[in-house]
Structures are given as structure tokens and as C-alpha cells.
N, C-alpha and C. Protein backbone atom coordinates (compact mmCIF):
# COMPACT_ATOMS: atom_id res chain seq x y z
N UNK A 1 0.85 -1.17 0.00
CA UNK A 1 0.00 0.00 0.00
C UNK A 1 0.90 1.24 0.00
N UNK A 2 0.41 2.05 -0.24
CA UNK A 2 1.13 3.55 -0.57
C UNK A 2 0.18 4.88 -0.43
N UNK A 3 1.00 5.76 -0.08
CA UNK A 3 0.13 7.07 0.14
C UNK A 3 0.40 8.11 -0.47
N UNK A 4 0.24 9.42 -1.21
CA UNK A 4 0.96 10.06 -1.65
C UNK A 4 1.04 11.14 -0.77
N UNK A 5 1.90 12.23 -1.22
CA UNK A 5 1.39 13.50 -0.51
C UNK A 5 -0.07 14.22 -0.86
N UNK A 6 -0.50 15.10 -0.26
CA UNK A 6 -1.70 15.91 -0.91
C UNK A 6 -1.57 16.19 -1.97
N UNK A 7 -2.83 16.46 -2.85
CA UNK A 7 -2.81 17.23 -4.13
C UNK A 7 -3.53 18.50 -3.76
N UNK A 8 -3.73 18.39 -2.67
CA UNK A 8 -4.24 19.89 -3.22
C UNK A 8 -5.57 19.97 -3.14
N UNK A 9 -6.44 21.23 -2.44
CA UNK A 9 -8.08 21.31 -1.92
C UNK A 9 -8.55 21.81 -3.98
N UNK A 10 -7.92 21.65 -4.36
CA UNK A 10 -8.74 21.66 -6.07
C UNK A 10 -8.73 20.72 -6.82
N UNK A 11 -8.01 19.60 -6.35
CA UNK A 11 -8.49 18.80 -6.78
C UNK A 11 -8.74 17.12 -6.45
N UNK A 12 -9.82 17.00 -6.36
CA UNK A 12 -10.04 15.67 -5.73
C UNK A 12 -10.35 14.43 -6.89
N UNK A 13 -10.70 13.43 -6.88
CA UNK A 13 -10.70 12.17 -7.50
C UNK A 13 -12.66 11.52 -7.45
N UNK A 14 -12.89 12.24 -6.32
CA UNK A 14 -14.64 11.87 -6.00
C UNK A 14 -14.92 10.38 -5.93
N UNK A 15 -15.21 9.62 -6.21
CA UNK A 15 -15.77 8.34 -5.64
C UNK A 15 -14.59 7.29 -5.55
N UNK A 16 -14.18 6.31 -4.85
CA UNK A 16 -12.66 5.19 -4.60
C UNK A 16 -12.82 4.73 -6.38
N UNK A 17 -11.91 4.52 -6.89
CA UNK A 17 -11.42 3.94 -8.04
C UNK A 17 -10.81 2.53 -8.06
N UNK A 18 -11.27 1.98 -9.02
CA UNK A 18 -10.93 0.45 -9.30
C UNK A 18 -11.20 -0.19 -11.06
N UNK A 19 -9.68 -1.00 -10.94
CA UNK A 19 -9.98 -1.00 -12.45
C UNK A 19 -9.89 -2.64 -12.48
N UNK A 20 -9.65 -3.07 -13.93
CA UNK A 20 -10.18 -4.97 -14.62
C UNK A 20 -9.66 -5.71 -13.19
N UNK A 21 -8.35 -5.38 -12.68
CA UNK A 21 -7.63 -6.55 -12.27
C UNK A 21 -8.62 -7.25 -10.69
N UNK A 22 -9.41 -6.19 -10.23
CA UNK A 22 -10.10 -5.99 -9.18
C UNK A 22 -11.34 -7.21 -9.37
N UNK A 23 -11.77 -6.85 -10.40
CA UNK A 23 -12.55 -8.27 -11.28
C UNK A 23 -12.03 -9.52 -11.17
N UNK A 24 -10.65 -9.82 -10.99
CA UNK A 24 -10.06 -11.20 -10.79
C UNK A 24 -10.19 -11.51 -9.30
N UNK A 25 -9.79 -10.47 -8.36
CA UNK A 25 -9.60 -10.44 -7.10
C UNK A 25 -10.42 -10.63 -6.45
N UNK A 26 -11.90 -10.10 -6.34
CA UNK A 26 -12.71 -10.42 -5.73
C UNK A 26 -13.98 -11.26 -5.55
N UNK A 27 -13.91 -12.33 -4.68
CA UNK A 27 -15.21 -13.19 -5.05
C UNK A 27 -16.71 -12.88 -6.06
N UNK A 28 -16.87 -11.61 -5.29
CA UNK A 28 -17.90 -11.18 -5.55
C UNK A 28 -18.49 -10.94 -7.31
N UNK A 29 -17.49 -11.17 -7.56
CA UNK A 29 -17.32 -11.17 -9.71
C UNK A 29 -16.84 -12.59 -9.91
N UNK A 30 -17.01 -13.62 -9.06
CA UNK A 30 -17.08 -15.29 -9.62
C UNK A 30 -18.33 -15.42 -10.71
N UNK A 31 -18.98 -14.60 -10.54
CA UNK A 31 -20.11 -15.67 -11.10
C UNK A 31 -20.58 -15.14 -12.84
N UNK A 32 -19.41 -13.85 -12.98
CA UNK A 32 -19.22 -13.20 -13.96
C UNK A 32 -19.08 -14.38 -15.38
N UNK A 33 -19.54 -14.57 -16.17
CA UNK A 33 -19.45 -15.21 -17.34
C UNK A 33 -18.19 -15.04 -18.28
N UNK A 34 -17.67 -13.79 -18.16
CA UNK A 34 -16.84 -13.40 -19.20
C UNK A 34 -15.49 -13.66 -18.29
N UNK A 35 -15.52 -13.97 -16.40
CA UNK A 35 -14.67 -13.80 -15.66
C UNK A 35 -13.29 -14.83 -15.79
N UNK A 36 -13.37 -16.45 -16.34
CA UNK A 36 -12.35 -17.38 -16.70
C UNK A 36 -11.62 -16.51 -17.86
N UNK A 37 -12.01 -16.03 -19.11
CA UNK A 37 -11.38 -15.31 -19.90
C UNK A 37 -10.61 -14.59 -19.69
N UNK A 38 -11.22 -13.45 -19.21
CA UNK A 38 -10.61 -12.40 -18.23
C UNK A 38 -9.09 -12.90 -17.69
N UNK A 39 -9.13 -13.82 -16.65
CA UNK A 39 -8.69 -14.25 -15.97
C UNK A 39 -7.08 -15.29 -16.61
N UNK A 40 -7.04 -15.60 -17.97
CA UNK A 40 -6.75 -16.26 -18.62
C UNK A 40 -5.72 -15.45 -19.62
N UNK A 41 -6.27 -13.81 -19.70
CA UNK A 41 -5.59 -13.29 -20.25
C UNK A 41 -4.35 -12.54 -19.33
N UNK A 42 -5.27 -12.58 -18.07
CA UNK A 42 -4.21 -11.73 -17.31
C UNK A 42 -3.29 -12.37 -16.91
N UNK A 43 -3.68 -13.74 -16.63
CA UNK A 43 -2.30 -15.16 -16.52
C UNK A 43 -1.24 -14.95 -17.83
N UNK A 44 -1.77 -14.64 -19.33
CA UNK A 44 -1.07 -15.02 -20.31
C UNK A 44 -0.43 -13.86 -20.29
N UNK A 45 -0.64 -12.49 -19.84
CA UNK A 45 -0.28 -11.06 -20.73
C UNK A 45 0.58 -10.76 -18.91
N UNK A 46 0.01 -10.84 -18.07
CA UNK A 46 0.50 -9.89 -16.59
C UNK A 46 0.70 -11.00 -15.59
N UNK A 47 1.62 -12.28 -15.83
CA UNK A 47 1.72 -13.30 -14.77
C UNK A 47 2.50 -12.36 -13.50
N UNK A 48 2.95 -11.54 -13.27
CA UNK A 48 3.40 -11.08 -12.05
C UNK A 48 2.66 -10.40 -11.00
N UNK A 49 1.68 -9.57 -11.49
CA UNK A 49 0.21 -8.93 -11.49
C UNK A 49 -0.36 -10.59 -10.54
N UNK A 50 -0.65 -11.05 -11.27
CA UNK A 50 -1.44 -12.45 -10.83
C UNK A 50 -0.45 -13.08 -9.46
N UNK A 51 1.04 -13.70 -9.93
CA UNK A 51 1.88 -14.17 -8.71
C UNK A 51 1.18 -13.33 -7.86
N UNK A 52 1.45 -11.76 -7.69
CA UNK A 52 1.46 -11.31 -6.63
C UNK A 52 0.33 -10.62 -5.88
N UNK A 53 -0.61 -10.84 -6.97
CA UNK A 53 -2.14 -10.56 -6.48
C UNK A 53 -2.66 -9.19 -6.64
N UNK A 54 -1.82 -8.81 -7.72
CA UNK A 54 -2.22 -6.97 -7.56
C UNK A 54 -3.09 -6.81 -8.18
N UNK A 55 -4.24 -5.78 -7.69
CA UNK A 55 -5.39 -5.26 -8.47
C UNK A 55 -5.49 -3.92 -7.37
N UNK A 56 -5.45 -2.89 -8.76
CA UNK A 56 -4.90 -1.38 -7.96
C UNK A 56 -6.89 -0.21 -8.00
N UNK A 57 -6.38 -0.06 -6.64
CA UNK A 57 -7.74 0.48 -5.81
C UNK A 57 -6.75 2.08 -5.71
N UNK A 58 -7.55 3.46 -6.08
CA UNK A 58 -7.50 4.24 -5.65
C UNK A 58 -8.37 5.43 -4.86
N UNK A 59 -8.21 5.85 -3.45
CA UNK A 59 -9.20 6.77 -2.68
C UNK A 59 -8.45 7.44 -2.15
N UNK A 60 -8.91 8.87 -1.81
CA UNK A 60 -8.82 10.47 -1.73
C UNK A 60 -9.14 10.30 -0.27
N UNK A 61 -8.42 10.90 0.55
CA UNK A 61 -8.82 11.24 1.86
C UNK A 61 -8.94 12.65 1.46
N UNK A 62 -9.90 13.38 3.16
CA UNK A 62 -10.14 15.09 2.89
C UNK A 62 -8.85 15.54 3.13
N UNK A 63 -7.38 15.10 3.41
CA UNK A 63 -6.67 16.31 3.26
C UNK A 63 -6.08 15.97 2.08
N UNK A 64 -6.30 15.00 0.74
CA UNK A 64 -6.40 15.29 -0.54
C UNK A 64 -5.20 14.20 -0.90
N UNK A 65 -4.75 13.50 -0.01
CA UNK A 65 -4.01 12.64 -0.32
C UNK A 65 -4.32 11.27 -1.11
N UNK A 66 -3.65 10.72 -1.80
CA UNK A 66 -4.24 9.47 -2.32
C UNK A 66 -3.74 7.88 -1.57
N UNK A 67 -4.57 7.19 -1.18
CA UNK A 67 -4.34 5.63 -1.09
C UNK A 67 -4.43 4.89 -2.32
N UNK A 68 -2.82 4.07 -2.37
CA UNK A 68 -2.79 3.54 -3.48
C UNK A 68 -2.79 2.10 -3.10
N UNK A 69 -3.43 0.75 -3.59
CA UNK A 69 -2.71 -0.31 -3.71
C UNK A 69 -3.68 -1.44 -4.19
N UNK A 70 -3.57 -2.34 -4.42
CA UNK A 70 -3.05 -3.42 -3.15
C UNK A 70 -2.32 -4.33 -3.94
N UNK A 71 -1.62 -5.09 -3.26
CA UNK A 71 -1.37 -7.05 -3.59
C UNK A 71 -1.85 -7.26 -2.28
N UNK A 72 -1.35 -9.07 -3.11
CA UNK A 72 -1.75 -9.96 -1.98
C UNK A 72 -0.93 -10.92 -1.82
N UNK A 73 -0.26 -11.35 -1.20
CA UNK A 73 0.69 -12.56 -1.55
C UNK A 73 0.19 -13.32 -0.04
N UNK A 74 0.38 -14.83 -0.40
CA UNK A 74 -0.63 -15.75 0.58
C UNK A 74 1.10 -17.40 0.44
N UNK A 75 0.95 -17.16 1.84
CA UNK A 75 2.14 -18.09 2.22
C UNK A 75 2.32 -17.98 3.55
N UNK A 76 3.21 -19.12 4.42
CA UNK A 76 3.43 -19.17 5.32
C UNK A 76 4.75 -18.19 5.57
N UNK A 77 5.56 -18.41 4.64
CA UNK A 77 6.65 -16.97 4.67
C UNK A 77 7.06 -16.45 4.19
N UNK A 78 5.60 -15.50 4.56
CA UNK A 78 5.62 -13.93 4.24
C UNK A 78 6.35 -13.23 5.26
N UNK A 79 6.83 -12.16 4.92
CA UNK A 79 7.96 -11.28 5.70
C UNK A 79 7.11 -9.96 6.03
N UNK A 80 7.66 -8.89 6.71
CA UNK A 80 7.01 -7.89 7.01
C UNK A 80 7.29 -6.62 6.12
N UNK A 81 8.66 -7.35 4.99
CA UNK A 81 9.81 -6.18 4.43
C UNK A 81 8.50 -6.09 3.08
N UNK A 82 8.53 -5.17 3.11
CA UNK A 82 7.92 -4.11 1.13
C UNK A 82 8.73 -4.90 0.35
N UNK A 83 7.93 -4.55 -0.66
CA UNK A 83 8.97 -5.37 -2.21
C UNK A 83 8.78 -4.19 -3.55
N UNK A 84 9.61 -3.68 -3.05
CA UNK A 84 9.84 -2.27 -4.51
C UNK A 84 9.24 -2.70 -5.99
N UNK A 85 9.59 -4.28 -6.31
CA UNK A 85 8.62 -4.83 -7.79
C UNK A 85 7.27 -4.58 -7.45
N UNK A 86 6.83 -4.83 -6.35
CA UNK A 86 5.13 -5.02 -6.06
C UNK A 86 4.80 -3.21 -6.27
N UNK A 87 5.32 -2.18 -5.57
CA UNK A 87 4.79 -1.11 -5.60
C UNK A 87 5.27 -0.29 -6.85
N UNK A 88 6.33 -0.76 -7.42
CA UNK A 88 6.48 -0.63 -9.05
C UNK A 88 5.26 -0.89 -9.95
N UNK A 89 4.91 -2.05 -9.92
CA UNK A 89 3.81 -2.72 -10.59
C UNK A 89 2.51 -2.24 -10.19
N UNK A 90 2.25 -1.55 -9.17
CA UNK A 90 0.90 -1.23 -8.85
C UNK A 90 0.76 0.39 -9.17
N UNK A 91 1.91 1.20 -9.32
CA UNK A 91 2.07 2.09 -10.11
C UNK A 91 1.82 2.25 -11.55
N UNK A 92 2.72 1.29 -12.45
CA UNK A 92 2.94 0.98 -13.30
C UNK A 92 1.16 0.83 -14.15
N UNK A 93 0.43 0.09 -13.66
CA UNK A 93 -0.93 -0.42 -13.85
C UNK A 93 -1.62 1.22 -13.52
N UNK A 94 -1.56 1.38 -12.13
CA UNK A 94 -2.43 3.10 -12.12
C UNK A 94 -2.46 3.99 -13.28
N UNK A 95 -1.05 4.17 -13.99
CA UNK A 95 -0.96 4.51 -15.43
C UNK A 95 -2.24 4.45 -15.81
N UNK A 96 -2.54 3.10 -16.20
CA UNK A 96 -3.73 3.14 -17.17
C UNK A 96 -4.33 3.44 -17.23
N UNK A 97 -5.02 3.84 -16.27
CA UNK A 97 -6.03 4.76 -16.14
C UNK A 97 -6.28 5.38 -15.03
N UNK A 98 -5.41 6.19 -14.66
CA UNK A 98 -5.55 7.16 -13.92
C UNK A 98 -4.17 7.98 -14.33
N UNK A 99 -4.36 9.34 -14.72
CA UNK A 99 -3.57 10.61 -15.17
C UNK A 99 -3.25 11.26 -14.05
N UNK A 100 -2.40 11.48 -13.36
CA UNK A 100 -2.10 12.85 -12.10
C UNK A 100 -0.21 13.14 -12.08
N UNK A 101 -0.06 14.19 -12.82
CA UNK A 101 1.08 14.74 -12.67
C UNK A 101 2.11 14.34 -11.28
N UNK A 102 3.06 14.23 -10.93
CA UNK A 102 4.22 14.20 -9.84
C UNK A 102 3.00 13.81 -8.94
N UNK A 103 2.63 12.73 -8.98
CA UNK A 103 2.29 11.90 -7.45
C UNK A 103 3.75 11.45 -6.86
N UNK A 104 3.64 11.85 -5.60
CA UNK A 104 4.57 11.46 -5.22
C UNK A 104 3.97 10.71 -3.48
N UNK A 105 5.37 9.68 -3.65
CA UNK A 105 4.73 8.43 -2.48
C UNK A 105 5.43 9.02 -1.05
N UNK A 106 4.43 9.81 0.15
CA UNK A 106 5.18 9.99 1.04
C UNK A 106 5.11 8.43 2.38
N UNK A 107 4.02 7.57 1.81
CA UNK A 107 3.96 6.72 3.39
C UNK A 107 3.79 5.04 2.27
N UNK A 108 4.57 3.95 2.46
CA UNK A 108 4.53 2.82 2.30
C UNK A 108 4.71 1.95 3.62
N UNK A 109 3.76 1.02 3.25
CA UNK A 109 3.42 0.10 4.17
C UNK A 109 2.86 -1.54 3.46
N UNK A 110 2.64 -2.34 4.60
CA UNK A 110 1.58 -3.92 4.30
C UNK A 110 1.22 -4.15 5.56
N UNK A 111 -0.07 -4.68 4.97
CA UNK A 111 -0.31 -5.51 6.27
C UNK A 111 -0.18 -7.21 6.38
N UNK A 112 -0.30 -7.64 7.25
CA UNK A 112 -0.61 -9.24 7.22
C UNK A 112 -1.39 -9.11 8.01
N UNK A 113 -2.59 -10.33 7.35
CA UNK A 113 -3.63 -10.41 8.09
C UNK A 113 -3.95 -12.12 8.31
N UNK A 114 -4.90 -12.37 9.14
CA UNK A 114 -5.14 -13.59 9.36
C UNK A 114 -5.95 -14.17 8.01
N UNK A 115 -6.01 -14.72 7.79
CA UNK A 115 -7.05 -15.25 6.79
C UNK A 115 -7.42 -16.96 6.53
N UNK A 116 -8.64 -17.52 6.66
CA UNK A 116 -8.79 -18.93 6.61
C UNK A 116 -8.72 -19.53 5.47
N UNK A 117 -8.44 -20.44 5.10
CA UNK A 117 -8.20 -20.78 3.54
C UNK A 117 -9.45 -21.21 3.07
N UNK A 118 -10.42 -21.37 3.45
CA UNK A 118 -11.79 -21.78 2.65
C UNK A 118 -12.38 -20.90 3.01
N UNK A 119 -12.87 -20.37 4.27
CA UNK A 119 -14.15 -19.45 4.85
C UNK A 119 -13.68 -17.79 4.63
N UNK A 120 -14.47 -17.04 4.87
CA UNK A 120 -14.57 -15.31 4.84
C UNK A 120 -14.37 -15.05 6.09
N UNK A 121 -14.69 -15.81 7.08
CA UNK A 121 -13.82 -15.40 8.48
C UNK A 121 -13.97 -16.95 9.25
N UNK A 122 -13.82 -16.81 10.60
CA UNK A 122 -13.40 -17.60 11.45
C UNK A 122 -14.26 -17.28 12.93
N UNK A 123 -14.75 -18.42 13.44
CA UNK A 123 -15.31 -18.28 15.11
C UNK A 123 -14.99 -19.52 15.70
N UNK A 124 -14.90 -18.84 16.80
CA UNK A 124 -14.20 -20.28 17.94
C UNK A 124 -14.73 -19.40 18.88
N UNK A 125 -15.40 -21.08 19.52
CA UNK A 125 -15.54 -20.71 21.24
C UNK A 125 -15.31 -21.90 21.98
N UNK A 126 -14.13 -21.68 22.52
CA UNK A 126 -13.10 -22.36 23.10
C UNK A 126 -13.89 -22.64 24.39
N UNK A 127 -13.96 -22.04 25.02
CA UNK A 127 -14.66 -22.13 26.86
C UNK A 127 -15.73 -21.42 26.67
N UNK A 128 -16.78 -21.77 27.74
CA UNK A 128 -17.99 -20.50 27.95
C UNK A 128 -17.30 -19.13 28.19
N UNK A 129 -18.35 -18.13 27.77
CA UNK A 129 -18.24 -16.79 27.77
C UNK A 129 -16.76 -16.41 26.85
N UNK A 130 -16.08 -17.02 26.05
CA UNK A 130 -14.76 -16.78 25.52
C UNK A 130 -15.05 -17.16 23.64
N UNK A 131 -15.10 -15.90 22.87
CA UNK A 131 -15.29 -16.04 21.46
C UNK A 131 -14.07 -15.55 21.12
N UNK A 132 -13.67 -16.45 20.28
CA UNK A 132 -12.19 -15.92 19.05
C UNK A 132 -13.02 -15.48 17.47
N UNK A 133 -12.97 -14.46 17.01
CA UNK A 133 -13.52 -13.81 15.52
C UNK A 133 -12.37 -13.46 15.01
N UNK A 134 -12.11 -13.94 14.09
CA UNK A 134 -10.83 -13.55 12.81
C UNK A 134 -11.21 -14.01 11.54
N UNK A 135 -10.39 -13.28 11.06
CA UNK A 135 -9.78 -14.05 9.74
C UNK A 135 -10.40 -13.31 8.51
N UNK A 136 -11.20 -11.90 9.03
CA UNK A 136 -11.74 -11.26 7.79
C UNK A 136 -10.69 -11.02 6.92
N UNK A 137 -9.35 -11.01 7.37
CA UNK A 137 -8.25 -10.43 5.89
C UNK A 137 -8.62 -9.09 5.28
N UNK A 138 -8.40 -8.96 4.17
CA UNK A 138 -8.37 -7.77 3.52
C UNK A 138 -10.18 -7.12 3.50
N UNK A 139 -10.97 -7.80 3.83
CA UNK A 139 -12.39 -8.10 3.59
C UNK A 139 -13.23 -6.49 4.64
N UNK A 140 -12.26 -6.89 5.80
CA UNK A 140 -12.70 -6.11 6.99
C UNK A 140 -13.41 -4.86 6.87
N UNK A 141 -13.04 -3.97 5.78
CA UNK A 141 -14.23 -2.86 5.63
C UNK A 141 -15.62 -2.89 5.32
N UNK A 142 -15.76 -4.56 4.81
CA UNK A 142 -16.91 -4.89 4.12
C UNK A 142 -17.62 -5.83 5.21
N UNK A 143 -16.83 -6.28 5.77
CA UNK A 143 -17.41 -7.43 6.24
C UNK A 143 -17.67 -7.10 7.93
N UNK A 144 -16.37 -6.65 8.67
CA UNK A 144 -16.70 -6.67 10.39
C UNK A 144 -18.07 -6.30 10.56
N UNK A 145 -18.60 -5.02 10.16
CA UNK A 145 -19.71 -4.62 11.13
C UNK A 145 -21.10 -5.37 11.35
N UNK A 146 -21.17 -5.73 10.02
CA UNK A 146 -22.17 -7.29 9.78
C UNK A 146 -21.71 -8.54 10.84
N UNK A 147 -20.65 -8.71 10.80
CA UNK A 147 -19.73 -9.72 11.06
C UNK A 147 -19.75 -9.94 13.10
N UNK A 148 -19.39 -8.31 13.49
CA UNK A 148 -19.58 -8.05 14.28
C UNK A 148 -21.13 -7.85 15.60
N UNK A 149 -21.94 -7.80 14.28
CA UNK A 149 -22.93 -7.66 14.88
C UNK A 149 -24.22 -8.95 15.05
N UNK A 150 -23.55 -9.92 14.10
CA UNK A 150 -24.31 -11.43 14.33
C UNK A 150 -23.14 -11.95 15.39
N UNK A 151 -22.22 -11.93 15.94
CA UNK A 151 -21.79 -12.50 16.90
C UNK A 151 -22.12 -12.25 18.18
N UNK A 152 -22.17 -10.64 18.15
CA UNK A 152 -22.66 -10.37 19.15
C UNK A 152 -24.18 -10.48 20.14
N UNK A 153 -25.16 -10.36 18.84
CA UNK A 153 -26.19 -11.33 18.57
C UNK A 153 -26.27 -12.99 19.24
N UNK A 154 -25.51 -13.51 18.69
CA UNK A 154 -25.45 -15.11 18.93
C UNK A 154 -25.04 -14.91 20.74
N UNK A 155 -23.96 -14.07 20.78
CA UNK A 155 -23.62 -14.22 22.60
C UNK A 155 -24.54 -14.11 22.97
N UNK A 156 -25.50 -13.03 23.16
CA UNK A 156 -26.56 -12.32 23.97
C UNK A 156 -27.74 -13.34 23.48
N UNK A 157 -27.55 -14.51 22.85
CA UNK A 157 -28.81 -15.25 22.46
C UNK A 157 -30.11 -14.62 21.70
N UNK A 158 -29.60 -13.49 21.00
CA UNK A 158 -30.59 -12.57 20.20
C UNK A 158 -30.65 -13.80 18.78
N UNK A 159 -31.24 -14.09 17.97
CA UNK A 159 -31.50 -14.32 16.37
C UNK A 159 -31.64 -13.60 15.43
């Protein structure tokens, strides 16, 4: 992930941005018809894109800065260190469609997150009164508060 500096109160970007590769990445476009194709070309034309899971998301905070990213890379060892190819490549792709003079990157970062290999998250209840919830992964903006709020539900014996 990456941040830039501000651009500036004139000019903003208005709604988060997302382009094709985002279509591979997220479940939610499985059931897309045209999606194996898709998917087939970006293996044949952008295998590094794919290795490393990139599909580039861009959003504007109000002091005008941009969030750039993502990959994904899924292994037992993964490291905590950045990889200059990955934020090359997720640049590189922004190109395409998105135009903005001297962006420049003041904050890089990753996260690691928990994630289950079949499910969208994870519950355990180990002892009475004791719940473990994980494993939303990258999902968490979409998913906790829902997520959060049938568990909490289930404790309190609500339906």
C-alpha cells in the first residue's frame, strides 16, 4: 500500500477507483461469465500482477491525499519487508487509467492479516463466555460490522 502526498483542496478524485484486475480479485465477480477469460488473459499477458495478487484500488482522503494499492501474496513466509517490484507494478498499472502529474509516495506500508483458507472469516468458542472472531483479511471494511454484529447477537442469544 502507498500514500501520496496531498494534491491539493482543487483537486479531488470523488468516488474510490478500481480497475479490470479488481474483477479477478474479488469473489464477488465469480459468477461473472466473461470472468475465466478475463482471468486467462491476465495469466497469459500480466503473470506477475497475478503471482502477486495486484489489483490497484484508488481513494482520496479530505486532506487530498491518495491511497494507493493493493497485492496480496498468501504463504506461510511472508515477511514484514515491502517489495519495490510489487509497488512498481501497482504504479505501473495506475498509469492506465488514472492521469495525475508528480504523485509522489510519502507513506509505504503492508499488512498481514489472518485469513482462513476456505471461509470469509473464522469463530471459535473455546470455553464459555470466551469467542475468538478472525480471519476477515483484507475483507474487513466490508465485512466486520455485519460480522460483528451477528456475533454479538449469537452471545446475547438474540436471532
Amino acid at each position: 500500500m502507498m500514500r501520496t502526498h496531498p494534491l491539493g483542496n482543487d483537486w479531488g478524485i470523488g468516488p474510490m477507483l478500481a480497475a479490470g484486475l479488481t474483477l479477478a480479485h474479488y469473489k464477488s465477480f465469480q459468477d461473472c461469465p466473461s470472468l475465466p477469460t478475463l482471468k486467462k488473459r491476465f495469466n497469459d499477458e500480466m503473470p506477475d500482477y497475478v503471482r502477486y495478487g495486484i489489483h490497484v484500488l484508488v481513494s482520496q482522503n479530505r486532506l487530498g491525499e491518495l491511497t494507493l494499492g493493493d497485492s496480496h501474496e498468501y504463504s506461510a513466509e511472508i515477511t514484514p519487508f515491502d517489495k519495490e517490484e510489487i509497488d512498481e507494478l501497482v504504479l505501473s498499472y495506475l498509469n492506465t487509467f488514472f492521469t495525475r502529474p508528480n504523485l509522489r509516495i510519502s507513506y509505504r506500508w503492508n499488512g498481514i492479516y489472518v485469513k482462513h483458507p476456505t471461509e470469509p472469516y473464522f469463530i471459535m468458542r473455546p470455553f464459555p463466555g470466551v469467542t475468538i472472531v478472525t480471519g476477515v483479511g483484507g475483507a474487513g471494511m466490508t465485512l466486520s460490522f455485519g460480522l460483528a454484529e451477528n456475533v454479538i447477537n449469537e452471545n446475547l442469544g438474540k436471532d
